[in-house]
Protein backbone atom coordinates (compact mmCIF):
# COMPACT_ATOMS: atom_id res chain seq x y z
CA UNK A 1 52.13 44.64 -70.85
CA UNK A 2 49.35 46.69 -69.78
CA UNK A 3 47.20 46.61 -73.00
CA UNK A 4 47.09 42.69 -72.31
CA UNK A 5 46.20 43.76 -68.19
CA UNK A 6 43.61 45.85 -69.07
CA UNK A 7 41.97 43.15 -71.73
CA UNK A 8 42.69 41.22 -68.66
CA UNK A 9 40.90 43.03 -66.78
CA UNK A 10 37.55 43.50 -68.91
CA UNK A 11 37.71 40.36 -69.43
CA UNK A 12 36.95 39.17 -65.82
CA UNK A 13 34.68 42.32 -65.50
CA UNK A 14 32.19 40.72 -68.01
CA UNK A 15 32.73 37.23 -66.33
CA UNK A 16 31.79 38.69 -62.91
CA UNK A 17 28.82 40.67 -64.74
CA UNK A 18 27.14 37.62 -66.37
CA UNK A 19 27.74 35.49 -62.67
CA UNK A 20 25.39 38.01 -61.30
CA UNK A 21 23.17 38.81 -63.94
CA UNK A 22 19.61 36.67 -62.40
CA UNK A 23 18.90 35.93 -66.02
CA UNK A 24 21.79 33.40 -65.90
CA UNK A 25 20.82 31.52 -63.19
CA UNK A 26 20.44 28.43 -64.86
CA UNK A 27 22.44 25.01 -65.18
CA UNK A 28 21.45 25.66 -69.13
CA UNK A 29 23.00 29.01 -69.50
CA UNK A 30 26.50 27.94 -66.98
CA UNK A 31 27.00 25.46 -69.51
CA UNK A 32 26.18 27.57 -72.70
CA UNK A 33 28.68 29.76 -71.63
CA UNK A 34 30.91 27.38 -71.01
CA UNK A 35 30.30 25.52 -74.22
CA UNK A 36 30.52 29.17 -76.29
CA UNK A 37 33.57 29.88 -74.51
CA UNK A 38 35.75 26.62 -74.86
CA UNK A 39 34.48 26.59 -78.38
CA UNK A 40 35.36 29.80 -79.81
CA UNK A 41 38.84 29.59 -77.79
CA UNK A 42 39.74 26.26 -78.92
CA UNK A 43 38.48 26.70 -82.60
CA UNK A 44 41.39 29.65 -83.36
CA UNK A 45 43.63 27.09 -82.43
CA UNK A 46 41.70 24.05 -84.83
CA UNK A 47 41.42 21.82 -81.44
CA UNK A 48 38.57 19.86 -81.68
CA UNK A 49 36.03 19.79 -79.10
CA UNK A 50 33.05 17.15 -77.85
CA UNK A 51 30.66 18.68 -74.83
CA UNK A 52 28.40 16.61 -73.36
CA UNK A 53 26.75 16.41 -70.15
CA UNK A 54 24.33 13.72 -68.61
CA UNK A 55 22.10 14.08 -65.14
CA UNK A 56 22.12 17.89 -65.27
CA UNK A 57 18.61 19.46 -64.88
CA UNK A 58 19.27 22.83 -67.06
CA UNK A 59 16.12 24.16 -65.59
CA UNK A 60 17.56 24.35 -62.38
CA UNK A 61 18.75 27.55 -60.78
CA UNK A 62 22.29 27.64 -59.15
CA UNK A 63 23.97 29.98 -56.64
CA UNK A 64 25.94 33.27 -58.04
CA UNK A 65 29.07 31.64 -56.11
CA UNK A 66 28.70 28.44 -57.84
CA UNK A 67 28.45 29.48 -60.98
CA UNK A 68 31.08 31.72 -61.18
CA UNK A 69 33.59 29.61 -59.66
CA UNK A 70 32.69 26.51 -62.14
CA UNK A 71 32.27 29.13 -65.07
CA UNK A 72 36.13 30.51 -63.81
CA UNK A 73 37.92 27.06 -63.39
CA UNK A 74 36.83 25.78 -66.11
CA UNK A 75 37.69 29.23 -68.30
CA UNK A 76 41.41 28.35 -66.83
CA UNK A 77 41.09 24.84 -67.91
CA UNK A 78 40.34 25.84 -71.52
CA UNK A 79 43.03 28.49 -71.65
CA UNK A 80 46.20 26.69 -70.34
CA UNK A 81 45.35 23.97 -72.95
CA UNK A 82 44.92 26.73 -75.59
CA UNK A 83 48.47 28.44 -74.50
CA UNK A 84 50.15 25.34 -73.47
CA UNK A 85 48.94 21.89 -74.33
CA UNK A 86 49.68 21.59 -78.46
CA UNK A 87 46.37 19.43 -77.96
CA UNK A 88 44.14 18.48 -81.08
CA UNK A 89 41.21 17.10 -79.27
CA UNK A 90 39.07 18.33 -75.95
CA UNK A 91 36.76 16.69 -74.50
CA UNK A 92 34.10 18.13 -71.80
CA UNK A 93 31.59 16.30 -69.42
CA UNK A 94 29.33 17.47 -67.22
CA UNK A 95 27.83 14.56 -64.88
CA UNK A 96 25.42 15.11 -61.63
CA UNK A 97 25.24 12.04 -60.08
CA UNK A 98 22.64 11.44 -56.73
CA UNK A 99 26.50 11.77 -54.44
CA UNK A 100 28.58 14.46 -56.56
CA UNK A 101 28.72 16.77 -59.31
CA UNK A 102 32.17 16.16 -61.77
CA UNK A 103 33.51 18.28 -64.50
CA UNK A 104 36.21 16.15 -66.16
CA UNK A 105 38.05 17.95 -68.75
CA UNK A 106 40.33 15.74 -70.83
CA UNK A 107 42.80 17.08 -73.73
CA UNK A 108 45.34 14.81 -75.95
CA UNK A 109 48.64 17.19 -75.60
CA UNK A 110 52.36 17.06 -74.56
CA UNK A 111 51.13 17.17 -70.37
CA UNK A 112 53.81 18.72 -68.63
CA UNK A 113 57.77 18.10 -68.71
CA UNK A 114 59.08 15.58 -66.63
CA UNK A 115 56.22 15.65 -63.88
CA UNK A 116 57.61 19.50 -63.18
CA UNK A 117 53.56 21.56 -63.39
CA UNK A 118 53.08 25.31 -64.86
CA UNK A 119 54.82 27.62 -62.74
CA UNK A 120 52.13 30.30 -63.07
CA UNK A 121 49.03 30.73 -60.49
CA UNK A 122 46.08 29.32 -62.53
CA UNK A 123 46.04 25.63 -61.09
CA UNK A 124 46.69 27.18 -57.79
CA UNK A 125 43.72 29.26 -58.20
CA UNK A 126 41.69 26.68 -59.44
CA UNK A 127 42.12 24.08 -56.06
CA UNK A 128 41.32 27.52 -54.34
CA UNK A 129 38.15 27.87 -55.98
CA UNK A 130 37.66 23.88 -55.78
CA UNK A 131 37.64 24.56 -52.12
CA UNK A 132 35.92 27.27 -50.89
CA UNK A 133 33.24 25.48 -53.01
CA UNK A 134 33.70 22.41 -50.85
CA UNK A 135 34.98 20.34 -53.80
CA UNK A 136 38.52 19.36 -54.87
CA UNK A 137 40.26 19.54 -58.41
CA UNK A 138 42.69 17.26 -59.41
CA UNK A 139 45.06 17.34 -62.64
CA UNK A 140 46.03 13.87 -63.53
CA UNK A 141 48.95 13.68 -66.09
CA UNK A 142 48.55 10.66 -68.63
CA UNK A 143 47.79 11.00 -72.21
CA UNK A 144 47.86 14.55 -72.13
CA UNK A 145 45.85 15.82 -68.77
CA UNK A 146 42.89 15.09 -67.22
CA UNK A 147 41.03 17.63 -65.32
CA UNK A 148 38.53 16.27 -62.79
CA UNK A 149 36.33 19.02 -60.54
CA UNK A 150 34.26 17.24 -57.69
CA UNK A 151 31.68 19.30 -55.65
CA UNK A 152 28.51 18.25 -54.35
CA UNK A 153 25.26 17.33 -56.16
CA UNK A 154 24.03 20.29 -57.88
């Protein structure tokens, strides 16, 4: 109902607020929140979690559009396995290679029913934001779901 709209609503207010806040400008504090966030979501619900990342500079300072739109799709990511998934593990990796940047997101639940997806807008979003950062997002259904967000070297 409305309560939940206007938590909703706060909600992305502070998200939008920290992406352009300059003292978050750093790989290191994109995935701090991103580790704070998947972690306090996923512990209510006792999945377990493992983040890791590997060729990331955390020094290195990264565009307000960038980091909100990795910050947002993978906030979506964490919640539709927290509503929907009855997963017990998560795993998160970060990887920068020298040709791309990946965020693969991979969660032992159910997957979806019969190959039918979520009817709601959040993975439509997502390939959205995937785009008009240049990247793609793809949602491969196996052993639970796989999450995999490509964009360019960061």
């Amino acid at each position: 109902g409305i309560a939940q709209l206007s938590r909703d609503l706060v909600t992305t207010m502070s998200d939008i607020v920290w992406s352009i806040d300059a003292r978050n400008d750093t790989l290191e504090n994109l995935l701090l929140k991103m580790k704070d966030f998947a972690s306090s979501t996923l512990s209510v619900r006792q999945i377990r979690l493992s983040f890791a990342h590997s060729g990331i500079d955390l020094k290195r300072k990264i565009a307000v559009d960038l980091r909100e739109n990795i910050y947002l799709i993978f906030k979506e990511t964490i919640n539709n396995i927290a509503r929907h998934s009855s997963a017990t593990e998560v795993g998160v990796v970060l990887r920068n290679d020298h040709d791309k940047f990946t965020l693969v997101v991979t969660e032992n639940g159910k997957g979806w029913e019969r190959d039918t997806r979520p009817a709601g807008n959040g993975m439509r979003n997502m390939k959205m934001r995937a785009e008009r950062l240049g990247g793609t997002i793809v949602f491969a259904k196996g052993d639970g779901v796989r999450t995999v967000l490509t964009l360019k070297p960061l």
